[in-house]
PDB file of N, CA and C in Angstrom:
ATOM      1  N   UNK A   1      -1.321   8.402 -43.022  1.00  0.00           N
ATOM      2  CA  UNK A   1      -2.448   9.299 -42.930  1.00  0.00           C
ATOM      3  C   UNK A   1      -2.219  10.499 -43.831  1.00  0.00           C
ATOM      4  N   UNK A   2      -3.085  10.494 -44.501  1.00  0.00           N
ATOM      5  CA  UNK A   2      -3.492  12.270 -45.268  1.00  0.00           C
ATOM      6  C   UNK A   2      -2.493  11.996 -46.685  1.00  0.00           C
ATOM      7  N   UNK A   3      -1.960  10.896 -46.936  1.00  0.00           N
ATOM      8  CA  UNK A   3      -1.462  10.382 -48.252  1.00  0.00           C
ATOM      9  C   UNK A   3      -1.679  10.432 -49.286  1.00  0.00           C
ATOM     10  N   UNK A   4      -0.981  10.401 -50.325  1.00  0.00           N
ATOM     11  CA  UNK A   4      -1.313  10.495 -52.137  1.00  0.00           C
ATOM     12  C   UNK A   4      -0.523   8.888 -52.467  1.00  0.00           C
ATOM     13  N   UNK A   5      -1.474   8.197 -53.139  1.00  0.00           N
ATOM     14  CA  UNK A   5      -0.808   6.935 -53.768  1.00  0.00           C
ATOM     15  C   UNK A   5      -1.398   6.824 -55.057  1.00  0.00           C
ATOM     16  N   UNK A   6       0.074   6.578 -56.262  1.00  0.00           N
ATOM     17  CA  UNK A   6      -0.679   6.092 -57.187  1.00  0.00           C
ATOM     18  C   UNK A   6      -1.615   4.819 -57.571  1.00  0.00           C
ATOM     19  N   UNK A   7      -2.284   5.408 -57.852  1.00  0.00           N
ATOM     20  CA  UNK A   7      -2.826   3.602 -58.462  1.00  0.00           C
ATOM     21  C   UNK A   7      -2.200   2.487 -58.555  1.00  0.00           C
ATOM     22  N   UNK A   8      -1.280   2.916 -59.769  1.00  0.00           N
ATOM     23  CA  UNK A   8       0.119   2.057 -60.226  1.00  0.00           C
ATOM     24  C   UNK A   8       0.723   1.263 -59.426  1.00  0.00           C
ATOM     25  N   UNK A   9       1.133   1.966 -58.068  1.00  0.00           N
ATOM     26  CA  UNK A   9       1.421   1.499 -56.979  1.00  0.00           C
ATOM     27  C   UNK A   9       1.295   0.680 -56.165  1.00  0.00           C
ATOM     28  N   UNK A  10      -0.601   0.207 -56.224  1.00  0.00           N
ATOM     29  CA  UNK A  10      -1.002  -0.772 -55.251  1.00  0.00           C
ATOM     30  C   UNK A  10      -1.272  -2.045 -56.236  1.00  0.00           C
ATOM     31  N   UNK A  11      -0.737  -3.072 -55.419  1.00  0.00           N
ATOM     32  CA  UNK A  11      -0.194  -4.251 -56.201  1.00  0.00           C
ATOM     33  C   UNK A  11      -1.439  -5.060 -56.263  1.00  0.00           C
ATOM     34  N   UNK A  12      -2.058  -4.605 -56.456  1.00  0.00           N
ATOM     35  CA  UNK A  12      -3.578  -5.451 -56.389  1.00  0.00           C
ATOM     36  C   UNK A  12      -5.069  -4.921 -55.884  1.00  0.00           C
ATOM     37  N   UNK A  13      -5.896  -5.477 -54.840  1.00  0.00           N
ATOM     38  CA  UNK A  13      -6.774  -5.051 -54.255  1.00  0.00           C
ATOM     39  C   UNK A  13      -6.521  -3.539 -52.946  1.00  0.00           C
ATOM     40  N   UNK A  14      -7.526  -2.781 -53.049  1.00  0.00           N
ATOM     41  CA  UNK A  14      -7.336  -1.964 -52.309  1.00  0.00           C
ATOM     42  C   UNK A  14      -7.942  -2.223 -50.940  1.00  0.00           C
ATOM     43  N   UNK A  15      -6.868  -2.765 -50.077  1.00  0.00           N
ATOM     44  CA  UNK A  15      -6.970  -2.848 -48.451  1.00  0.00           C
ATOM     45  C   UNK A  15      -6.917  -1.748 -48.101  1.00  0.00           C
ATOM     46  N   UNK A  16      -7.980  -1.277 -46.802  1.00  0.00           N
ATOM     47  CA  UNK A  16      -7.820  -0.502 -45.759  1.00  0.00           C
ATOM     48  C   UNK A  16      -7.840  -1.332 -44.350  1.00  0.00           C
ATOM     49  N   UNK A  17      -6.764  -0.899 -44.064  1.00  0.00           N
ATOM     50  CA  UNK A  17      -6.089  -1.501 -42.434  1.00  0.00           C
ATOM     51  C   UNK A  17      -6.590  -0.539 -41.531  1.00  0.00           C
ATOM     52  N   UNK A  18      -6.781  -1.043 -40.354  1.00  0.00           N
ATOM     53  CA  UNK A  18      -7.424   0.420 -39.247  1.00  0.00           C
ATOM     54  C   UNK A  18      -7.344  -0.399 -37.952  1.00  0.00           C
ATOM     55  N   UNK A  19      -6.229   0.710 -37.361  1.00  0.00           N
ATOM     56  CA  UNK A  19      -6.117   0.076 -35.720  1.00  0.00           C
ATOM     57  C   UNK A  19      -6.538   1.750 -34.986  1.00  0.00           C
ATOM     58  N   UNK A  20      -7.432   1.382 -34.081  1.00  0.00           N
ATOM     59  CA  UNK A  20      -8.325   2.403 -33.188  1.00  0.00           C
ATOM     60  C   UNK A  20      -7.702   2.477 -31.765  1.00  0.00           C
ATOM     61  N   UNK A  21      -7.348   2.975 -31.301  1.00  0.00           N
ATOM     62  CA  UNK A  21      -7.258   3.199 -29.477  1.00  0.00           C
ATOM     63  C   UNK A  21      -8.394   4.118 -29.114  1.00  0.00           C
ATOM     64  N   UNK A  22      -9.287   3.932 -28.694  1.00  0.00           N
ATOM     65  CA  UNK A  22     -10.070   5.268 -28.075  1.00  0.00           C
ATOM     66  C   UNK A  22      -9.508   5.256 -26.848  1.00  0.00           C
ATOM     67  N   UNK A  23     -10.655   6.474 -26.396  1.00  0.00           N
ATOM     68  CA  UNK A  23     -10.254   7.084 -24.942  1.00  0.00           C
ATOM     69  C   UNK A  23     -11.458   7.121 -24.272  1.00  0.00           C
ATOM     70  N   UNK A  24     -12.571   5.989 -24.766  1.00  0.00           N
ATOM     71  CA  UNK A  24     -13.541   5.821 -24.051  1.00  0.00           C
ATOM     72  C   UNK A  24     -13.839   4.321 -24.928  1.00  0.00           C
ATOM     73  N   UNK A  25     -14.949   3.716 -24.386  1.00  0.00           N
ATOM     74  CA  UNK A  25     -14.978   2.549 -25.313  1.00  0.00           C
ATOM     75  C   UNK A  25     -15.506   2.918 -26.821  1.00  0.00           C
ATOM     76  N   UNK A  26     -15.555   1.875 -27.952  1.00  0.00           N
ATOM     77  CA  UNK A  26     -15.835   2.573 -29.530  1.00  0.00           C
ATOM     78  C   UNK A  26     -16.989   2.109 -29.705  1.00  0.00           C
ATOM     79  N   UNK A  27     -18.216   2.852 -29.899  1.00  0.00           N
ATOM     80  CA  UNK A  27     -19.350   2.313 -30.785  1.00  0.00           C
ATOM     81  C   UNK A  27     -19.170   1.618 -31.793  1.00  0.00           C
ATOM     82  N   UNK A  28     -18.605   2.503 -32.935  1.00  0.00           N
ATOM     83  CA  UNK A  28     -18.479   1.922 -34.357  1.00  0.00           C
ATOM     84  C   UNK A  28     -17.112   2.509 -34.997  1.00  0.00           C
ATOM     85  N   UNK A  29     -17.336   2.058 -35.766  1.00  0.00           N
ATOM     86  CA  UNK A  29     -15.638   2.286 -36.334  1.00  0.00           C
ATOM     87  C   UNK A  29     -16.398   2.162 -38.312  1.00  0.00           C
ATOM     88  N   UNK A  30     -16.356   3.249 -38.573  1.00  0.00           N
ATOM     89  CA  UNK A  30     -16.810   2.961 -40.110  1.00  0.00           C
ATOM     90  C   UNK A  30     -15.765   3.781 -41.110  1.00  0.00           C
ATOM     91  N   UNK A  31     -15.475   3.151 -42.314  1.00  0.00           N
ATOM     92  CA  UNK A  31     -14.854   3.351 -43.310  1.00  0.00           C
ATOM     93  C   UNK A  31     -15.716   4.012 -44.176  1.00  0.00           C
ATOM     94  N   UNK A  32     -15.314   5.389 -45.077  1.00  0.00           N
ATOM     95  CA  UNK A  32     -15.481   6.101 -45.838  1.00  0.00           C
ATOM     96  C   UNK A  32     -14.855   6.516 -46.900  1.00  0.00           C
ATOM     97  N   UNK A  33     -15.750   6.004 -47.936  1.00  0.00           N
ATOM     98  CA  UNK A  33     -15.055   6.255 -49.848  1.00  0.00           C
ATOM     99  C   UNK A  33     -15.771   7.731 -49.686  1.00  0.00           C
ATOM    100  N   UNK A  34     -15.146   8.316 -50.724  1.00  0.00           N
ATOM    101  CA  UNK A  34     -15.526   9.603 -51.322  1.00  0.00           C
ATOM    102  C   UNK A  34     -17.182  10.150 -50.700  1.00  0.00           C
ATOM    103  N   UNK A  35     -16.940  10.475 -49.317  1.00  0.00           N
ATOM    104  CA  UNK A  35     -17.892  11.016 -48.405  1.00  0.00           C
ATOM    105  C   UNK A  35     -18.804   9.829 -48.287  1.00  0.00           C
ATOM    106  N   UNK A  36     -19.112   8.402 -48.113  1.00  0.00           N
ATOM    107  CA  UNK A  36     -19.513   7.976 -48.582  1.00  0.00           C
ATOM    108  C   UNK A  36     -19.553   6.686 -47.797  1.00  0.00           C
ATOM    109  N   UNK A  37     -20.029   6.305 -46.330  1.00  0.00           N
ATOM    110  CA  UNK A  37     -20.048   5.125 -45.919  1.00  0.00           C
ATOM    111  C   UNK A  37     -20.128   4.339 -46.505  1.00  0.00           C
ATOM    112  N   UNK A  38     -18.675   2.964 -46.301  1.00  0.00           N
ATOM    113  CA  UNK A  38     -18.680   1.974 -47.024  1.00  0.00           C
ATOM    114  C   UNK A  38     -18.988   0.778 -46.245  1.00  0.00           C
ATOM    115  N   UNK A  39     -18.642   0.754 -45.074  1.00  0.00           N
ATOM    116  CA  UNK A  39     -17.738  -0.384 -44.426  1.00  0.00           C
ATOM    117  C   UNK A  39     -18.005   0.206 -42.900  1.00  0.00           C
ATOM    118  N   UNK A  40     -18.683  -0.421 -41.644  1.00  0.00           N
ATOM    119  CA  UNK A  40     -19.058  -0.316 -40.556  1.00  0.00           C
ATOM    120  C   UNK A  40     -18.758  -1.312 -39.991  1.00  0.00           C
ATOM    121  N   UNK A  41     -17.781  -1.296 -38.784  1.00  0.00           N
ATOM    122  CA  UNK A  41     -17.570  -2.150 -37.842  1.00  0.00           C
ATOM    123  C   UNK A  41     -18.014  -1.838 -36.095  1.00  0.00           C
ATOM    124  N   UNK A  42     -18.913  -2.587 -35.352  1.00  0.00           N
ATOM    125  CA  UNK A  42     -19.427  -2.332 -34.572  1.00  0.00           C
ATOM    126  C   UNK A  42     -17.788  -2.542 -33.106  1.00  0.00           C
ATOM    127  N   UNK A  43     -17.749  -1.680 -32.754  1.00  0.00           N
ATOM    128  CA  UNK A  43     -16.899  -1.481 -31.516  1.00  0.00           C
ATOM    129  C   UNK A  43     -16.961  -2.943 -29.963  1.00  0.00           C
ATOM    130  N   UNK A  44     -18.275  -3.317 -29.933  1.00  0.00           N
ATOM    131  CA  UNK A  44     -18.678  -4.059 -28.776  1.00  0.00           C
ATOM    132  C   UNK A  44     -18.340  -3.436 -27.407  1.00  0.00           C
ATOM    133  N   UNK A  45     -17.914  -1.434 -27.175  1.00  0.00           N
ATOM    134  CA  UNK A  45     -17.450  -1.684 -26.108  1.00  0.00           C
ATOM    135  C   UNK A  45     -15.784  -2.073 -25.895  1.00  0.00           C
ATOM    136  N   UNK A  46     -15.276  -2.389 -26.854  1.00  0.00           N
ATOM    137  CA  UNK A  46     -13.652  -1.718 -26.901  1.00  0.00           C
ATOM    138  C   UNK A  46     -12.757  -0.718 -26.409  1.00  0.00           C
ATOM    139  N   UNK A  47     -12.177  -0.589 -25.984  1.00  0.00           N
ATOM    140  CA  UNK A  47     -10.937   0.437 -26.237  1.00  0.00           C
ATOM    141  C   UNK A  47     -10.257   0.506 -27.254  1.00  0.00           C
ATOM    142  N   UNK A  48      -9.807  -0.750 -27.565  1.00  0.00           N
ATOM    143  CA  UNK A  48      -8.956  -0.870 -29.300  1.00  0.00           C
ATOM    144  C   UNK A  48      -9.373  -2.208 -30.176  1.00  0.00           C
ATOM    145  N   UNK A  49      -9.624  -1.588 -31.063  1.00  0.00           N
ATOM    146  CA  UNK A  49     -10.125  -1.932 -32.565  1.00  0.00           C
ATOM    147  C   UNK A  49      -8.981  -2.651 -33.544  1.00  0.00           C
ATOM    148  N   UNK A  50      -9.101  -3.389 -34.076  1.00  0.00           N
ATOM    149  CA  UNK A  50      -8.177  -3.690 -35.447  1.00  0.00           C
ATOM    150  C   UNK A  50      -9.305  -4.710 -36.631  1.00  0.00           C
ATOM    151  N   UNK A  51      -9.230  -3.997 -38.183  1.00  0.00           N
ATOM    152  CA  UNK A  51      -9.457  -4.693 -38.443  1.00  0.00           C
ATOM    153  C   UNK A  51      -9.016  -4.537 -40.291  1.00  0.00           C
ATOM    154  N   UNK A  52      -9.745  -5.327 -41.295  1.00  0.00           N
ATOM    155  CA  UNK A  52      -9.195  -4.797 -42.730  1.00  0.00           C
ATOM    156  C   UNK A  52     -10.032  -5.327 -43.415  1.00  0.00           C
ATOM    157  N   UNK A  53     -10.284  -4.480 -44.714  1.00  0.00           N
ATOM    158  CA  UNK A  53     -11.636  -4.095 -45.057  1.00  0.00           C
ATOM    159  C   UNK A  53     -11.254  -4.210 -46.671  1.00  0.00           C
ATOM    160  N   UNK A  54     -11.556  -4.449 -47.840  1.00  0.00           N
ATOM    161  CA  UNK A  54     -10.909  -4.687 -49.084  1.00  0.00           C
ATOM    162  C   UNK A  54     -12.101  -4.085 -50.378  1.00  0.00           C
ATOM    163  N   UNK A  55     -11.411  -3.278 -50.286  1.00  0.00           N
ATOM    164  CA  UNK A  55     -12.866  -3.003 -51.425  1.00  0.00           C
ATOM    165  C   UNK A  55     -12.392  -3.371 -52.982  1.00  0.00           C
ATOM    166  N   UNK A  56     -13.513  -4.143 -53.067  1.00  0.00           N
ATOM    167  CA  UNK A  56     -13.696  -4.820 -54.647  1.00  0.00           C
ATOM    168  C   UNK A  56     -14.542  -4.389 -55.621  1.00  0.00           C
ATOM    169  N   UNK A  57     -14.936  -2.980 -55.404  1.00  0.00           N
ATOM    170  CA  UNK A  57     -15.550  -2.268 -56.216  1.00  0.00           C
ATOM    171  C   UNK A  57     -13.999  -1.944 -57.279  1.00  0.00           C
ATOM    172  N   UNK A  58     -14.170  -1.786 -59.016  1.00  0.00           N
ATOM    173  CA  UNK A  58     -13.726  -1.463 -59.645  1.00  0.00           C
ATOM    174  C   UNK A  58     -13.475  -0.293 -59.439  1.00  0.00           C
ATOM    175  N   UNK A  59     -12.281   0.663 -59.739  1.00  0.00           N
ATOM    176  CA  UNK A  59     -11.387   1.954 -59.526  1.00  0.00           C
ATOM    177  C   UNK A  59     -12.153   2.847 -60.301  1.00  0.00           C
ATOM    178  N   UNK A  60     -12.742   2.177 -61.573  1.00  0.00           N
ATOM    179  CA  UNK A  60     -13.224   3.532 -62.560  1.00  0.00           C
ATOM    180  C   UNK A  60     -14.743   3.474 -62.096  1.00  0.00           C
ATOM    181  N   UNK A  61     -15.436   2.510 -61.870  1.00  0.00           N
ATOM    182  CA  UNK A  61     -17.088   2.649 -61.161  1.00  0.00           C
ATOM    183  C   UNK A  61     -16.635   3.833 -60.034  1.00  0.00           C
ATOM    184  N   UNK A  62     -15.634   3.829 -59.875  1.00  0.00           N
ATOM    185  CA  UNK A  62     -15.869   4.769 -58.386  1.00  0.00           C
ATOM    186  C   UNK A  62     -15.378   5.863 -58.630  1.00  0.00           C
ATOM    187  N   UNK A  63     -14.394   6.418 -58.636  1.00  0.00           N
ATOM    188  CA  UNK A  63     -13.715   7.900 -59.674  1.00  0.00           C
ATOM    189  C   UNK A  63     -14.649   8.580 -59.598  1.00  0.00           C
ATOM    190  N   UNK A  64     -13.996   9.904 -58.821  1.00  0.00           N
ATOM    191  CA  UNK A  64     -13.932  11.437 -59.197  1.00  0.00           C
ATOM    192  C   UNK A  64     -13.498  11.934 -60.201  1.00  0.00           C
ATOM    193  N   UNK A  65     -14.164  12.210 -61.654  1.00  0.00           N
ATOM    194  CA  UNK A  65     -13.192  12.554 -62.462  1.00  0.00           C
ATOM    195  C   UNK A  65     -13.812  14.425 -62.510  1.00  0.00           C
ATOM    196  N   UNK A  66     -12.852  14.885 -63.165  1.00  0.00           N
ATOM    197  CA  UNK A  66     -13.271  16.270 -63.252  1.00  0.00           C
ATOM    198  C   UNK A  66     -13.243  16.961 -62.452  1.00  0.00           C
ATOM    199  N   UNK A  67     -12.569  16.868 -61.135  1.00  0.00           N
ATOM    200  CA  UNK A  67     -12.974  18.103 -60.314  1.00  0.00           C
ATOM    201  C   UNK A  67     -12.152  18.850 -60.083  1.00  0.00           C
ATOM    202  N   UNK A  68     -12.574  20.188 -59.371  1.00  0.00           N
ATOM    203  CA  UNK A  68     -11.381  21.450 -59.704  1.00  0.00           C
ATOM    204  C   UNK A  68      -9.795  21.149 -58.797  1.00  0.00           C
ATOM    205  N   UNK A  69      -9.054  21.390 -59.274  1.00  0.00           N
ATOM    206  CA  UNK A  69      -7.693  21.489 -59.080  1.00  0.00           C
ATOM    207  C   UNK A  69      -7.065  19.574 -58.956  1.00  0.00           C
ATOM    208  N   UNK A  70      -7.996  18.509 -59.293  1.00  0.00           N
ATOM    209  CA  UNK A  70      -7.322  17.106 -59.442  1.00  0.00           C
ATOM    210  C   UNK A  70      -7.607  16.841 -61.589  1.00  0.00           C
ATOM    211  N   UNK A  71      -6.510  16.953 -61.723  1.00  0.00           N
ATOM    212  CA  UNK A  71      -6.759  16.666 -63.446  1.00  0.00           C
ATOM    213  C   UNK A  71      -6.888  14.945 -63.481  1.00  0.00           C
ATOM    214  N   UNK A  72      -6.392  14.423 -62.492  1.00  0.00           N
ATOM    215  CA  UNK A  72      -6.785  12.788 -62.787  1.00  0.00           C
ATOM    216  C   UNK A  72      -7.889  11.880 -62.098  1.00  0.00           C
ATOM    217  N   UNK A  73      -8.494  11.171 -62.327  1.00  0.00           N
ATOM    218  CA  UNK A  73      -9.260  10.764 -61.412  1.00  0.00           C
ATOM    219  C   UNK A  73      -8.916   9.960 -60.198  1.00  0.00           C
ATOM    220  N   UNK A  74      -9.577  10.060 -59.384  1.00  0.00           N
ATOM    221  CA  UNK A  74      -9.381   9.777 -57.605  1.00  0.00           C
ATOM    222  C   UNK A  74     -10.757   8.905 -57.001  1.00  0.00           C
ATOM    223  N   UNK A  75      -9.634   8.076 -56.066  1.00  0.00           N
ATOM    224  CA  UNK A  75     -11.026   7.921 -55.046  1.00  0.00           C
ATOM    225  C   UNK A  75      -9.983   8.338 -53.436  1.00  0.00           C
ATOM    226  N   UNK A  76     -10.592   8.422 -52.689  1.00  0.00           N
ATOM    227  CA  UNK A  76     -10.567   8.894 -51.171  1.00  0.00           C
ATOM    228  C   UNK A  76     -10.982   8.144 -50.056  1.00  0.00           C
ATOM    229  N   UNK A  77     -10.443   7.438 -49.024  1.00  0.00           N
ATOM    230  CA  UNK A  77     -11.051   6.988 -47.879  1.00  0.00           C
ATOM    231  C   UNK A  77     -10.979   7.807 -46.792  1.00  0.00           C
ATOM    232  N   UNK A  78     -11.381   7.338 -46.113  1.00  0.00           N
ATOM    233  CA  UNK A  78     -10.680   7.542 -44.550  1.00  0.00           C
ATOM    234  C   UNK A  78     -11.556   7.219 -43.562  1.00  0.00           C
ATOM    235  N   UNK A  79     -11.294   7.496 -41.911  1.00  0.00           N
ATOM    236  CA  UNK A  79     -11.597   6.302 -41.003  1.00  0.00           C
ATOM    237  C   UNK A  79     -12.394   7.225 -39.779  1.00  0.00           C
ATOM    238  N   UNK A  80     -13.732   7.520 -39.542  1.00  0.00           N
ATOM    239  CA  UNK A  80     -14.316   7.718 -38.980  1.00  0.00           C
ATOM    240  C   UNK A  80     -14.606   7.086 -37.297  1.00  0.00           C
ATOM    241  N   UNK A  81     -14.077   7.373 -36.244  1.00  0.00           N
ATOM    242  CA  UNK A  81     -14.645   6.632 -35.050  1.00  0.00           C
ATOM    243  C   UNK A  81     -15.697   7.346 -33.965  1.00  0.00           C
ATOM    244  N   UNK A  82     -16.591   6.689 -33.583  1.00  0.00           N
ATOM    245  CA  UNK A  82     -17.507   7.155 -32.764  1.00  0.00           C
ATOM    246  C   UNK A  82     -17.594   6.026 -31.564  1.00  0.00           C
ATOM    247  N   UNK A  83     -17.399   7.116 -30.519  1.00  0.00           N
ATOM    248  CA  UNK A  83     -17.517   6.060 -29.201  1.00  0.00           C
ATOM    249  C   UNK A  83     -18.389   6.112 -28.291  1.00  0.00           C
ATOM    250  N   UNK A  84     -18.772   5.327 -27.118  1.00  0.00           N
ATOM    251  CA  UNK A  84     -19.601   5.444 -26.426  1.00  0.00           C
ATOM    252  C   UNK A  84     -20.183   6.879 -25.879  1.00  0.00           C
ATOM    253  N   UNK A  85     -19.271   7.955 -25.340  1.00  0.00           N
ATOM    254  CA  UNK A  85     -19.609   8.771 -24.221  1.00  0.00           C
ATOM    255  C   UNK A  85     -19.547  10.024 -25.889  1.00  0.00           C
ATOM    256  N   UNK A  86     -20.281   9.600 -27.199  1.00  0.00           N
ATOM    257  CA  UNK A  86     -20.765  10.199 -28.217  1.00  0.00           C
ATOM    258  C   UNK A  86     -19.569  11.319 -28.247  1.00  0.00           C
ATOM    259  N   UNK A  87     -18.150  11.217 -28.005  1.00  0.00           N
ATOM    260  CA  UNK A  87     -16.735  11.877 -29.357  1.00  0.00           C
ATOM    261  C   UNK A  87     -16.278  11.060 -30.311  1.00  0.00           C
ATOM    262  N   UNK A  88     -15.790  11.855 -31.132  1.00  0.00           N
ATOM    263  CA  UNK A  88     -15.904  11.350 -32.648  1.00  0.00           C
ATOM    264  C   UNK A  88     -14.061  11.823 -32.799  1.00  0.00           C
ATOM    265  N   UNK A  89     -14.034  10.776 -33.871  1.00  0.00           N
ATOM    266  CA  UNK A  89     -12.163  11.073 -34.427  1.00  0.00           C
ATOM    267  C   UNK A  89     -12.238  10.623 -35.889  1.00  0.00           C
ATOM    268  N   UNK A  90     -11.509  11.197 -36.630  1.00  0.00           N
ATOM    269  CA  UNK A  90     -11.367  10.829 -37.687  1.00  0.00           C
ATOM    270  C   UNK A  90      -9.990  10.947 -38.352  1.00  0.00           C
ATOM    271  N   UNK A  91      -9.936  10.167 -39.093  1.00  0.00           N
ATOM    272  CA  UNK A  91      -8.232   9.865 -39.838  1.00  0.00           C
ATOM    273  C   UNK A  91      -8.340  10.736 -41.236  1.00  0.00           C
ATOM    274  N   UNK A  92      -6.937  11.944 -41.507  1.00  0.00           N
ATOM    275  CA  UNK A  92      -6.964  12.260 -42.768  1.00  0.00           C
ATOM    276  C   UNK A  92      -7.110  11.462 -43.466  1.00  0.00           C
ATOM    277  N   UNK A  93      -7.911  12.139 -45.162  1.00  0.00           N
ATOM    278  CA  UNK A  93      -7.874  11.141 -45.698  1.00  0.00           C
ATOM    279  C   UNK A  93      -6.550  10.719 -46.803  1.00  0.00           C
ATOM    280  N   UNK A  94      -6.334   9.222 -47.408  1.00  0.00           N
ATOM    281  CA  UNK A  94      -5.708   8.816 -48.138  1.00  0.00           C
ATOM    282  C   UNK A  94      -6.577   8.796 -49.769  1.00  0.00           C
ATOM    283  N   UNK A  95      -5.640   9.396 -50.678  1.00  0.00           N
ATOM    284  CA  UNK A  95      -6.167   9.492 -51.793  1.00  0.00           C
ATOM    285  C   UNK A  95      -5.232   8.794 -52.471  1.00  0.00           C
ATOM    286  N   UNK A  96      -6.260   7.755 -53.750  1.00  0.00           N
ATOM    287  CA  UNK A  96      -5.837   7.029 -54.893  1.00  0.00           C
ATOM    288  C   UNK A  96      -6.005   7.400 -55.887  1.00  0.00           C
ATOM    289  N   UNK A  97      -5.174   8.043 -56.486  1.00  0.00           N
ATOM    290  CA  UNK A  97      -4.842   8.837 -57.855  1.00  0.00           C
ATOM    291  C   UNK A  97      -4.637   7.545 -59.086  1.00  0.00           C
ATOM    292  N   UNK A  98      -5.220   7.649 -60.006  1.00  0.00           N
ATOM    293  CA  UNK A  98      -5.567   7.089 -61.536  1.00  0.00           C
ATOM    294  C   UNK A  98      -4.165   7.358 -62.189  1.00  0.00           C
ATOM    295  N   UNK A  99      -3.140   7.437 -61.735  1.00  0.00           N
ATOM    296  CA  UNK A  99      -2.175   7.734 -62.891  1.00  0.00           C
ATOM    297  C   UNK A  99      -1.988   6.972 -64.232  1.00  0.00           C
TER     298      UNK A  99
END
């Protein structure tokens, strides 16, 4: 959680893994690129969640380039949960740096 990885680094496709425990059952469980719902998984009424999600969008279609204080380009996820009795959690996010 709240990570820096290079690009370089990931040996292929970019998986996001996501295991949930709530503390009430989970509505939804949705994945987020650069502010940016990608990926929604419906809860059924759970307590705990697992699942993995692969995005096959190209690295440079998606890139942040230019913005203040990152000189390389980036993309960003992270893991949004919303549960029944309407509280919300969310996972820092993990950033993929263009090195």
């Amino acid at each position: 959680m709240g990570s820096e990885v290079p690009l370089q680094d990931i040996p292929g496709e970019r998986v996001v893994a996501v295991e949930v425990s709530g503390t009430a059952p989970i509505e939804r469980v949705e994945v987020v690129r650069n502010n940016a719902d990608v990926h929604t998984v419906a809860g059924a009424g759970r307590l705990d969640l697992a699942f993995t999600w692969t995005d096959e969008a190209p690295f440079g279609d998606l890139a942040i380039v230019g913005a203040p204080h990152a000189p390389e380009p980036f993309v960003f996820y992270y893991v949004r949960v919303t549960q029944t009795d309407g509280h919300l959690a969310w996972a820092s996010p993990v950033w993929i740096v263009g090195r």
